[in-house]
Protein backbone atom coordinates (compact mmCIF):
# COMPACT_ATOMS: atom_id res chain seq x y z
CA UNK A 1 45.99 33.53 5.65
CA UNK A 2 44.40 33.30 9.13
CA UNK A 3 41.50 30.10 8.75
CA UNK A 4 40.61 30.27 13.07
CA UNK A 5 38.99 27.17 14.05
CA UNK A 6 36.55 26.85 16.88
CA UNK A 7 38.98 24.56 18.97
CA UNK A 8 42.67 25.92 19.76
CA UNK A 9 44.44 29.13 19.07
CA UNK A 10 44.96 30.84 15.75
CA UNK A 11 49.19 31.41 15.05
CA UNK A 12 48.41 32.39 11.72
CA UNK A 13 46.89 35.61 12.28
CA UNK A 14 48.81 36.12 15.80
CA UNK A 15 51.30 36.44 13.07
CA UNK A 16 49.74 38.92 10.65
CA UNK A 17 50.46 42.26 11.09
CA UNK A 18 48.98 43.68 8.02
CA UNK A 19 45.68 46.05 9.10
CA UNK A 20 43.20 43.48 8.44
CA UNK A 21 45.46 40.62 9.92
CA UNK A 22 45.46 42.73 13.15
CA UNK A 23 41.59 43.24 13.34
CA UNK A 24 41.05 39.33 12.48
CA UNK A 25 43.15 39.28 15.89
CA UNK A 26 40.81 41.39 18.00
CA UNK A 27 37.81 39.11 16.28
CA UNK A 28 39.60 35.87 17.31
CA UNK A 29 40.40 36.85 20.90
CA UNK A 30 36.96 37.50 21.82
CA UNK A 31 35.24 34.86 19.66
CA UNK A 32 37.21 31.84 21.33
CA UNK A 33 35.67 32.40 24.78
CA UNK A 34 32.25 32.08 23.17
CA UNK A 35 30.39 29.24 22.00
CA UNK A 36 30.39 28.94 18.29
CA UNK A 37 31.09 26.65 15.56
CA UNK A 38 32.97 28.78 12.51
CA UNK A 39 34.38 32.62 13.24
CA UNK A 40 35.19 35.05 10.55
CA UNK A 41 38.41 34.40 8.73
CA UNK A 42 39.99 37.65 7.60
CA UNK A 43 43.39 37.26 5.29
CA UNK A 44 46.02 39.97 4.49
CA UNK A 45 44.28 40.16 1.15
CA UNK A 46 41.09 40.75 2.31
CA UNK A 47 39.19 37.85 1.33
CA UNK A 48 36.58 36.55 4.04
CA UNK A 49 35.28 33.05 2.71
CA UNK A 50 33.65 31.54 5.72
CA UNK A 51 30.34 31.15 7.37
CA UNK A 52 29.12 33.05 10.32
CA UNK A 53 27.41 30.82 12.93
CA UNK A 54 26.29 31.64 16.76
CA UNK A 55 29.03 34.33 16.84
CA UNK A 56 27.34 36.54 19.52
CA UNK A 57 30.08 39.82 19.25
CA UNK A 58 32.36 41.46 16.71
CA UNK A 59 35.48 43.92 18.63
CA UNK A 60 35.63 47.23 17.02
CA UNK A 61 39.12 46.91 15.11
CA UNK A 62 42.00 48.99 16.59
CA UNK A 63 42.31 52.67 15.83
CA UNK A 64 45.21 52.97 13.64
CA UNK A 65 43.88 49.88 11.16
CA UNK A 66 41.60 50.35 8.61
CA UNK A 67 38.02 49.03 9.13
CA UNK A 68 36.52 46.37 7.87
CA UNK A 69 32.81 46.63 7.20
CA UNK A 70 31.31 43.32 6.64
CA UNK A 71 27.68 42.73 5.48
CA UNK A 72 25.39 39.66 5.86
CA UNK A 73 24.13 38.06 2.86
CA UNK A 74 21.05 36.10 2.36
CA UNK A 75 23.40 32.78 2.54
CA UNK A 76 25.02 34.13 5.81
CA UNK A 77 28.49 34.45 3.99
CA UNK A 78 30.25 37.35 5.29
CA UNK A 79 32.35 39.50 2.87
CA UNK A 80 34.25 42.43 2.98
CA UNK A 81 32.59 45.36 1.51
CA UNK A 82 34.77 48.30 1.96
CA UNK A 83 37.95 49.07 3.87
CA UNK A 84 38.48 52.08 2.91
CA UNK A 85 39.05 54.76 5.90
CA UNK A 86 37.24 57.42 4.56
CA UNK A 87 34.36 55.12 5.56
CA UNK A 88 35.19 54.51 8.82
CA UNK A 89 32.50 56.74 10.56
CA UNK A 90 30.11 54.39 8.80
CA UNK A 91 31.13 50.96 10.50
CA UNK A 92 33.20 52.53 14.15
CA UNK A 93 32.36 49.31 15.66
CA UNK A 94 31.08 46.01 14.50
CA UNK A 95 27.22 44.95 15.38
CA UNK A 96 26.77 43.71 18.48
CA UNK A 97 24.10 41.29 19.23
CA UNK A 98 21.09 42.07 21.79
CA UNK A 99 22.24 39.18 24.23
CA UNK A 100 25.17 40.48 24.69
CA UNK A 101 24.25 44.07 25.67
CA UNK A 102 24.11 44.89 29.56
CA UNK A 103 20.81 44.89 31.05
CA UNK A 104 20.79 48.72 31.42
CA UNK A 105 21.01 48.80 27.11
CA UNK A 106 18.44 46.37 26.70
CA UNK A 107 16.38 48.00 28.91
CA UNK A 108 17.13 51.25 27.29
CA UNK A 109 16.00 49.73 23.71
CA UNK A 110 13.47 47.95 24.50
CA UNK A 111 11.60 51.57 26.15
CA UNK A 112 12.85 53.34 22.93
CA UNK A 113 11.22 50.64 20.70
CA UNK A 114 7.95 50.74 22.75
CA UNK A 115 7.92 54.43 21.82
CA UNK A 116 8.95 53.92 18.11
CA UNK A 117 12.26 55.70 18.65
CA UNK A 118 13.55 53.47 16.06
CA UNK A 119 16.35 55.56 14.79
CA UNK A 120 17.61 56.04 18.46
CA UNK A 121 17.29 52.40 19.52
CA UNK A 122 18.94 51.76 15.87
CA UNK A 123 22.08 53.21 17.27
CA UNK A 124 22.49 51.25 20.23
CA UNK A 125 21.65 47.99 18.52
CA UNK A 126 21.14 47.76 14.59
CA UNK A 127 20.77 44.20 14.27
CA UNK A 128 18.15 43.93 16.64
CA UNK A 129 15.73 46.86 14.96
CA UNK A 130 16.25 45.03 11.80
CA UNK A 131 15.54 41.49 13.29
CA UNK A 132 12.11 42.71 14.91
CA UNK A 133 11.59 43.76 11.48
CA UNK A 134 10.67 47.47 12.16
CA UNK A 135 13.41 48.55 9.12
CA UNK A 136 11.92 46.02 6.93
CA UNK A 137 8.33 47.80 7.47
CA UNK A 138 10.20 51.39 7.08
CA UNK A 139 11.46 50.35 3.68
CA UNK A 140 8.39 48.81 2.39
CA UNK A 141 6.05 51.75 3.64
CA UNK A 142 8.89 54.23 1.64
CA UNK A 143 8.69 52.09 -1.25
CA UNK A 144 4.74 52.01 -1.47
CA UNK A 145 4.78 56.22 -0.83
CA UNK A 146 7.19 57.31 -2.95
CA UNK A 147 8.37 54.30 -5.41
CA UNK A 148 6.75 51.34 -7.26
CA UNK A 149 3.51 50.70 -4.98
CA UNK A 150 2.00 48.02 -8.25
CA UNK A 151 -0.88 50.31 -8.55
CA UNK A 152 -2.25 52.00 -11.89
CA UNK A 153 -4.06 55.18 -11.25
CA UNK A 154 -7.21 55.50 -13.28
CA UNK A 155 -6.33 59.63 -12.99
CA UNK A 156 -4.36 61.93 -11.69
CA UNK A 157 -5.59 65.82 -10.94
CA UNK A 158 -2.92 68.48 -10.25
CA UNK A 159 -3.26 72.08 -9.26
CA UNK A 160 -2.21 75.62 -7.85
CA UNK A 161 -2.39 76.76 -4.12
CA UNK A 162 -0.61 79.86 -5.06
CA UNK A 163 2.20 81.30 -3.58
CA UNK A 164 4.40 78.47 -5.34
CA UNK A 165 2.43 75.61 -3.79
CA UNK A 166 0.67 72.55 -5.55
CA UNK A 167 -1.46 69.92 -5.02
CA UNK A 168 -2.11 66.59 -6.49
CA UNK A 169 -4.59 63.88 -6.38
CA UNK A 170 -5.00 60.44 -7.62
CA UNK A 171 -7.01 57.84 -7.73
CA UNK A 172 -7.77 53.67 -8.29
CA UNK A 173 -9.91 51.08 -7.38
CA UNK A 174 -7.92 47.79 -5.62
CA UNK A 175 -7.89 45.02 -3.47
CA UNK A 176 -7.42 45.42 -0.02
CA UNK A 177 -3.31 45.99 -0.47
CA UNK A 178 -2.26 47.63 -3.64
CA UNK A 179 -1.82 45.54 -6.57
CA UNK A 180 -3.99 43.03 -5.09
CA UNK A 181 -6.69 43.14 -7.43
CA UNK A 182 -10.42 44.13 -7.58
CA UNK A 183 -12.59 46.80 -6.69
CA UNK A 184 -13.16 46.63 -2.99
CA UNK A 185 -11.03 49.98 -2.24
CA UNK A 186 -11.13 53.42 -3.38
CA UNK A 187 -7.38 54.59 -3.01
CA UNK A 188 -6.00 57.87 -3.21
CA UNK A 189 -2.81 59.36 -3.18
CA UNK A 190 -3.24 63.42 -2.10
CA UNK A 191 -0.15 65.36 -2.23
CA UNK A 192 -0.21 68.86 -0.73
CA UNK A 193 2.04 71.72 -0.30
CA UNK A 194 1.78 73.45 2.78
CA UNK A 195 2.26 77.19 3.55
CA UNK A 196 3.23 76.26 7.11
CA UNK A 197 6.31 75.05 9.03
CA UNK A 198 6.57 71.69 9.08
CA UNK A 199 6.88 71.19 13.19
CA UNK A 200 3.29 72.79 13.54
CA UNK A 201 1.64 70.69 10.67
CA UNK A 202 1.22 67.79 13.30
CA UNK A 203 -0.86 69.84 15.82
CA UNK A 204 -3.99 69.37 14.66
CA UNK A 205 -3.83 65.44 15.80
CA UNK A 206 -2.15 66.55 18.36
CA UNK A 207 -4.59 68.96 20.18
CA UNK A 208 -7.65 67.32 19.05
CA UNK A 209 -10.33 69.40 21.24
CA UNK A 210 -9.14 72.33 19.23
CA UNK A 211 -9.61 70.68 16.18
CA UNK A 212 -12.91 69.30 16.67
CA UNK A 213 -13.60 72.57 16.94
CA UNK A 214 -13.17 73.66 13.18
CA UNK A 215 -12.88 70.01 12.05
CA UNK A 216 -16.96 68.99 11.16
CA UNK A 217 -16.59 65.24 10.91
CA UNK A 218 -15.34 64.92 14.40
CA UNK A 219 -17.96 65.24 17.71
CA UNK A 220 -15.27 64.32 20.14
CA UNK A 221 -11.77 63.29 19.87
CA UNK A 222 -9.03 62.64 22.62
CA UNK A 223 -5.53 61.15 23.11
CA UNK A 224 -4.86 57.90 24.55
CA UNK A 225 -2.18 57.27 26.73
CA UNK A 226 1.18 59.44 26.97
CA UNK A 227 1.42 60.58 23.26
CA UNK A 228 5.33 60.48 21.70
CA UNK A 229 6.37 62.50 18.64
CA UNK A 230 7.12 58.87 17.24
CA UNK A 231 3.82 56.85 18.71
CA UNK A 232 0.51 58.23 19.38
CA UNK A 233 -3.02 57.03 19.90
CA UNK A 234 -6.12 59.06 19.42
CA UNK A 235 -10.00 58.63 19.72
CA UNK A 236 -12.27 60.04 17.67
CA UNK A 237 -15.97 59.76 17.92
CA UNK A 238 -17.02 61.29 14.05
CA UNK A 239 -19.37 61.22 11.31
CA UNK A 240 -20.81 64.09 9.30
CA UNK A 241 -24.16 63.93 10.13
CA UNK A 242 -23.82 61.68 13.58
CA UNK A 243 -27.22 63.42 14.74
CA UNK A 244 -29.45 61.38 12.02
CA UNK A 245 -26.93 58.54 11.48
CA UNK A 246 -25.23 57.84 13.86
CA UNK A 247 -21.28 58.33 15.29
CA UNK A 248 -18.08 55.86 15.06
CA UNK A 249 -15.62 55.57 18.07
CA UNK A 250 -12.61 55.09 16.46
CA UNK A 251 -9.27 54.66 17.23
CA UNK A 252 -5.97 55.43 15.54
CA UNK A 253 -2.87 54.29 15.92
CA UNK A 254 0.17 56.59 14.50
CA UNK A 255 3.90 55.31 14.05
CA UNK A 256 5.89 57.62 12.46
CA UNK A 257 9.62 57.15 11.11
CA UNK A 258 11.32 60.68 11.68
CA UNK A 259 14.90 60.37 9.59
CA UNK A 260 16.84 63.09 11.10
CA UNK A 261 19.46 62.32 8.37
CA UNK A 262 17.65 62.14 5.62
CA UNK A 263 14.78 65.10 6.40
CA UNK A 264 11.58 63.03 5.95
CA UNK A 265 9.00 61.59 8.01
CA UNK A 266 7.35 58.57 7.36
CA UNK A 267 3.92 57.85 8.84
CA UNK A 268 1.33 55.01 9.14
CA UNK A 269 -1.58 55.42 10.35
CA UNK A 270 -4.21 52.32 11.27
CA UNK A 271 -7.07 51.32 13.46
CA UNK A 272 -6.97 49.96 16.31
CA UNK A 273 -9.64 48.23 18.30
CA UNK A 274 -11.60 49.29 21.85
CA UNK A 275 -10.99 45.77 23.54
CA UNK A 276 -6.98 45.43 21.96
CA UNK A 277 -6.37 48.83 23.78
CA UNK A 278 -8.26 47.23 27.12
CA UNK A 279 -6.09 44.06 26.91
CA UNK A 280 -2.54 46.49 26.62
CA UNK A 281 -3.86 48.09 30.07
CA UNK A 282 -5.05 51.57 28.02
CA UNK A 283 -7.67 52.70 30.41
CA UNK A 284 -10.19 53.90 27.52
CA UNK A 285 -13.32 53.85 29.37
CA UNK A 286 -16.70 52.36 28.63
CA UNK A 287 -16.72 51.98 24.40
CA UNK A 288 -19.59 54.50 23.47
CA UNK A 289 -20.08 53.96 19.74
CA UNK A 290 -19.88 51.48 17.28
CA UNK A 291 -16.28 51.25 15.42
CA UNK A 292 -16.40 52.63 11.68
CA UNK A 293 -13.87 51.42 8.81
CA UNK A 294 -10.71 49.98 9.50
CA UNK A 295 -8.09 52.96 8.47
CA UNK A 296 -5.05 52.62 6.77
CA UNK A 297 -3.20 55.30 6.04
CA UNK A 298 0.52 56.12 4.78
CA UNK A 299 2.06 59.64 5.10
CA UNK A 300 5.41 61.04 3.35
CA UNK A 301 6.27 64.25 4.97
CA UNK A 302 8.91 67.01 4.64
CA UNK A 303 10.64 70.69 5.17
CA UNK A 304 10.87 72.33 1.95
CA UNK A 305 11.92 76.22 3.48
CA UNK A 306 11.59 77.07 6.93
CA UNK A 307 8.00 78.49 6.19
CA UNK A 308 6.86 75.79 4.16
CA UNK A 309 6.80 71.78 3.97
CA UNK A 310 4.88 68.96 2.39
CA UNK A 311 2.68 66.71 3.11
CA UNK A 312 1.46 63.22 0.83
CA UNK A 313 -1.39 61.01 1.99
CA UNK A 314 -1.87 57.39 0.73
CA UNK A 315 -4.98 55.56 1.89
CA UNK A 316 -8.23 53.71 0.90
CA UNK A 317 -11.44 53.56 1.83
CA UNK A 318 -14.38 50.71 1.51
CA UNK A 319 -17.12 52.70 -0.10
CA UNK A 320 -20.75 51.58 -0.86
CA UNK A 321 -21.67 53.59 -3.51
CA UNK A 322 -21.60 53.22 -7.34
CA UNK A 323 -17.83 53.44 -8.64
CA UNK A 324 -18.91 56.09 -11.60
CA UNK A 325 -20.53 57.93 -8.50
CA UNK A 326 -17.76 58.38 -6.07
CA UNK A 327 -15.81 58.64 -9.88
CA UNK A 328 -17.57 61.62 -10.46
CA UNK A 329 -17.65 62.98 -7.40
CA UNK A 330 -13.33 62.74 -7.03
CA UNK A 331 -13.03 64.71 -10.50
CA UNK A 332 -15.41 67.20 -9.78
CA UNK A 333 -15.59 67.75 -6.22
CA UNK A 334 -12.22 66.25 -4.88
CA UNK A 335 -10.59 69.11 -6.44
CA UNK A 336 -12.83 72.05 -5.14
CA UNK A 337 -12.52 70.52 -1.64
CA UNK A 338 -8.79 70.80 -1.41
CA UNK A 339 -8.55 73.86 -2.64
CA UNK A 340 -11.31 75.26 -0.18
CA UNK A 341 -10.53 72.96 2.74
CA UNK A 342 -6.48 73.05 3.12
CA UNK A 343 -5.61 76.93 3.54
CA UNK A 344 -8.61 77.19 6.05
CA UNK A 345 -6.89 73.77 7.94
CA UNK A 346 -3.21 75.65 7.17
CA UNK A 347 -4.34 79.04 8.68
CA UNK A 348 -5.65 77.46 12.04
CA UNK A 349 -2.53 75.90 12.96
CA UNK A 350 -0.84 78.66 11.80
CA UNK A 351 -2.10 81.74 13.33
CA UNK A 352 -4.73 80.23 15.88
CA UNK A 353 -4.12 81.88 19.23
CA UNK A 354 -5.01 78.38 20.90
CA UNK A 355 -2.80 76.55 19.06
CA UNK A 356 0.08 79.22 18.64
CA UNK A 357 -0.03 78.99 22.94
CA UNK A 358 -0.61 75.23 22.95
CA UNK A 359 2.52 74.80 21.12
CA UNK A 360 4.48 77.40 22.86
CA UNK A 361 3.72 75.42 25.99
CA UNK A 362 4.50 71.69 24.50
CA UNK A 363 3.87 70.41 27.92
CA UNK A 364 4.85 67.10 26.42
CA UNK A 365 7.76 68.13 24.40
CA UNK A 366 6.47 67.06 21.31
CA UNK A 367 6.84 70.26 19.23
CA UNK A 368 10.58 70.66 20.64
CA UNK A 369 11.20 67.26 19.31
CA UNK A 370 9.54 68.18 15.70
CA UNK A 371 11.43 71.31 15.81
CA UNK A 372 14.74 69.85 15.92
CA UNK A 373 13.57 67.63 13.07
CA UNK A 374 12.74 70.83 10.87
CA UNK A 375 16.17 72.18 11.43
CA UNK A 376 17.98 69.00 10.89
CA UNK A 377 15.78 68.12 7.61
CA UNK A 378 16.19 71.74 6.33
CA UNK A 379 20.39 71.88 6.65
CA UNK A 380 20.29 68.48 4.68
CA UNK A 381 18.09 69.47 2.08
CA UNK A 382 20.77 72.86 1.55
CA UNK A 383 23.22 69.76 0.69
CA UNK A 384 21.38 68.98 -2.58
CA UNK A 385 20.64 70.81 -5.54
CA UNK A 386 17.35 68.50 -6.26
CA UNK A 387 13.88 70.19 -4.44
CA UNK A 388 11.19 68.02 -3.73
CA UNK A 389 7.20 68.87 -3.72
CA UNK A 390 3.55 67.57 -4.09
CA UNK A 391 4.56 67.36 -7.58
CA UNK A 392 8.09 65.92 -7.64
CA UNK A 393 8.16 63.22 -5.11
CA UNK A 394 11.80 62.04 -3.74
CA UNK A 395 12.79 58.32 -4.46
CA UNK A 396 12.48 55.76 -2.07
CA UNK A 397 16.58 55.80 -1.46
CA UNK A 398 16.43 59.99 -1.07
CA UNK A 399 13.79 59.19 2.08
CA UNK A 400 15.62 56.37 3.24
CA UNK A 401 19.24 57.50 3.23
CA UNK A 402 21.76 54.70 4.95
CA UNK A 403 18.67 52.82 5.95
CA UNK A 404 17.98 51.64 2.74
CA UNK A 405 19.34 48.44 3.18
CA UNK A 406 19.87 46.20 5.36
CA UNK A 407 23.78 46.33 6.36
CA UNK A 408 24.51 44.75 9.70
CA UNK A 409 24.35 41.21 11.14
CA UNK A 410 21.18 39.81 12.18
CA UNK A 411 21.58 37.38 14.49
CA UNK A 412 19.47 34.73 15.69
């Protein structure tokens, strides 16, 4: 068994030759020209016993060994989870820590991550996405959207869009997170299935002076800043009947989670303040109106044919009305609305000459990016037999895929 020690050299694996004694080799050699106090200790019979601490840098193992994927646990022991080569493509290389990446990487991630390319910075640094704790949000937003989110909904109304598509929508009051407890929240949970690709069901925030044009709530609404396909900011200055009462400036702030692999988006969506956007060095002019309520909004999104896709909204509003009121009104109303409201919303971005050109121009390269999503998303979903809608809603692990736990080290 090799047991390396922080001071001297290590004979006992020097002397192993099985496949994991010769990757314990390539560990040791780079670990004892760095500061540390206990290095991995790999045996011939794969058993990994000891503690992990300040070990900046795993080597990949050579190519004709077997890998050896190891996986932190909450105690920091390290243990061998799989060596089999047929999951080699899973773990090429062992994690690497941010500190010791070259400056161009860092660099590199740090712009991706400003951007919330978190799938692409993911690949150049894993434990450093899940130590900023952006994969720790993705889970928890997945989990809240499409698993267990410790709400009980006091109904649920489905329906028929026709042409094969449904809708859904229900309701609760809650505390200001779910589960929480009270009455100070409507929330709703509106699932929709879209006649439209999937790549132009985003336009609409994107090109907001076309939709204020067909959208009556909003007066005026911009972008702010260079807009990603990952991170956007938009201002909208709304209210239905702003003439007699008054308009909101508000802004919202969109991250979205785009799982290539997988084939679903993930979206949330919250307000953000006039003077926070001054202080990050937004220039967002003179502030106009006063700010509305603070939004928070959670989005599951998918291909389900090239034509058609899928789109769930989770959010809650502070209302001041009567809760048998705004009861009434969901049961009665909510449903007429959807049906009404959606295909009019679905045939603008579908057949709109503005848009139609808007989008053939992507001057931004936004709808490229989206469209490489909808072809990725579509030849992954022709890899399972299960088919997802407003109606059947895929489990959190489905949307997640590899991400669904956390599987490299995390180092301090």
């Amino acid at each position: 068994m090799c047991s390396c020690l922080a001071m001297g050299s290590c004979n006992a694996c020097q002397n192993d030759q099985s496949d994991a004694g010769i990757a314990s080799q390539k560990i040791c050699e780079h670990l004892f020209d760095k500061p540390h106090d206990v290095v991995p200790i790999i045996s011939s019979d794969n058993s990994l016993p000891a503690l992990v601490e300040n070990a900046e840098e795993v080597l990949e193992a050579p190519d004709q060994t077997e890998v050896v994927k190891l996986e932190v646990k909450p105690n920091l022991h390290l243990e061998v989870v799989d060596t089999k080569p047929e999951t080699a493509d899973l773990c090429k290389s062992f994690p690497v820590s941010y500190a010791e990446l070259d400056l161009k990487t860092r660099t590199q991630i740090d712009e991706l991550l400003k951007h919330h390319y978190i799938f692409e910075a993911y690949d150049l640094c894993p434990s450093h996405v899940e130590k900023l704790g952006y994969m720790k949000t993705y889970r928890e937003t997945a989990e809240l959207l499409c698993g267990t989110c410790g709400q009980t909904w006091e109904k649920t109304l489905k329906g028929d869009l026709g042409d094969g598509d449904q809708w859904t929508l229900q309701y609760c009051w809650d505390g200001a997170t779910p589960g929480s407890g009270g009455n100070e929240y409507l929330w709703m949970k509106v699932g929709i299935d879209q006649g439209l690709e999937w790549w132009k069901s985003l336009s609409a925030f994107h090109e907001p002076d076309l939709d204020k044009k067909t959208n009556p709530a909003i007066a005026d609404a911009r972008m702010v800043g260079n807009p990603a396909p990952t991170y956007s900011i938009r201002c909208n200055i709304q209210g239905f009947l702003g003439k007699l009462f008054g308009y909101t400036q508000d802004y919202i702030e969109v991250r979205r989670y785009i799982n290539k692999e997988t084939g679903f988006c993930i979206e949330s969506n919250t307000s953000i303040d006039h003077e926070e956007l001054e202080r990050r060095g937004y220039n967002v002019g003179k502030k106009e109106y006063k700010k509305g309520n603070d939004m928070l909004l959670y989005v599951v999104s998918f291909p389900r044919s090239p034509t058609k896709c899928t789109v769930v909204l989770y959010t809650r509003v502070k209302l001041f009305l009567p809760t048998w009121l705004v009861n009434r009104v969901l049961s009665t109303i909510g449903p007429r609305l959807i049906r009404s409201m959606i295909p009019k919303m679905i045939e603008q971005q579908k057949y709109n000459p503005d848009y139609q050109a808007r989008m053939a121009n992507d001057k931004q390269g936004l709808y490229a990016y989206f469209k490489d999503f909808t072809k990725d998303a579509l030849a992954q979903a022709k890899k399972t037999s299960c088919r997802y809608s407003a109606q059947k809603l895929p489990p959190p692990s489905v949307v997640l895929g590899r991400f669904a736990d956390p599987s490299v080290l995390i180092y301090a």
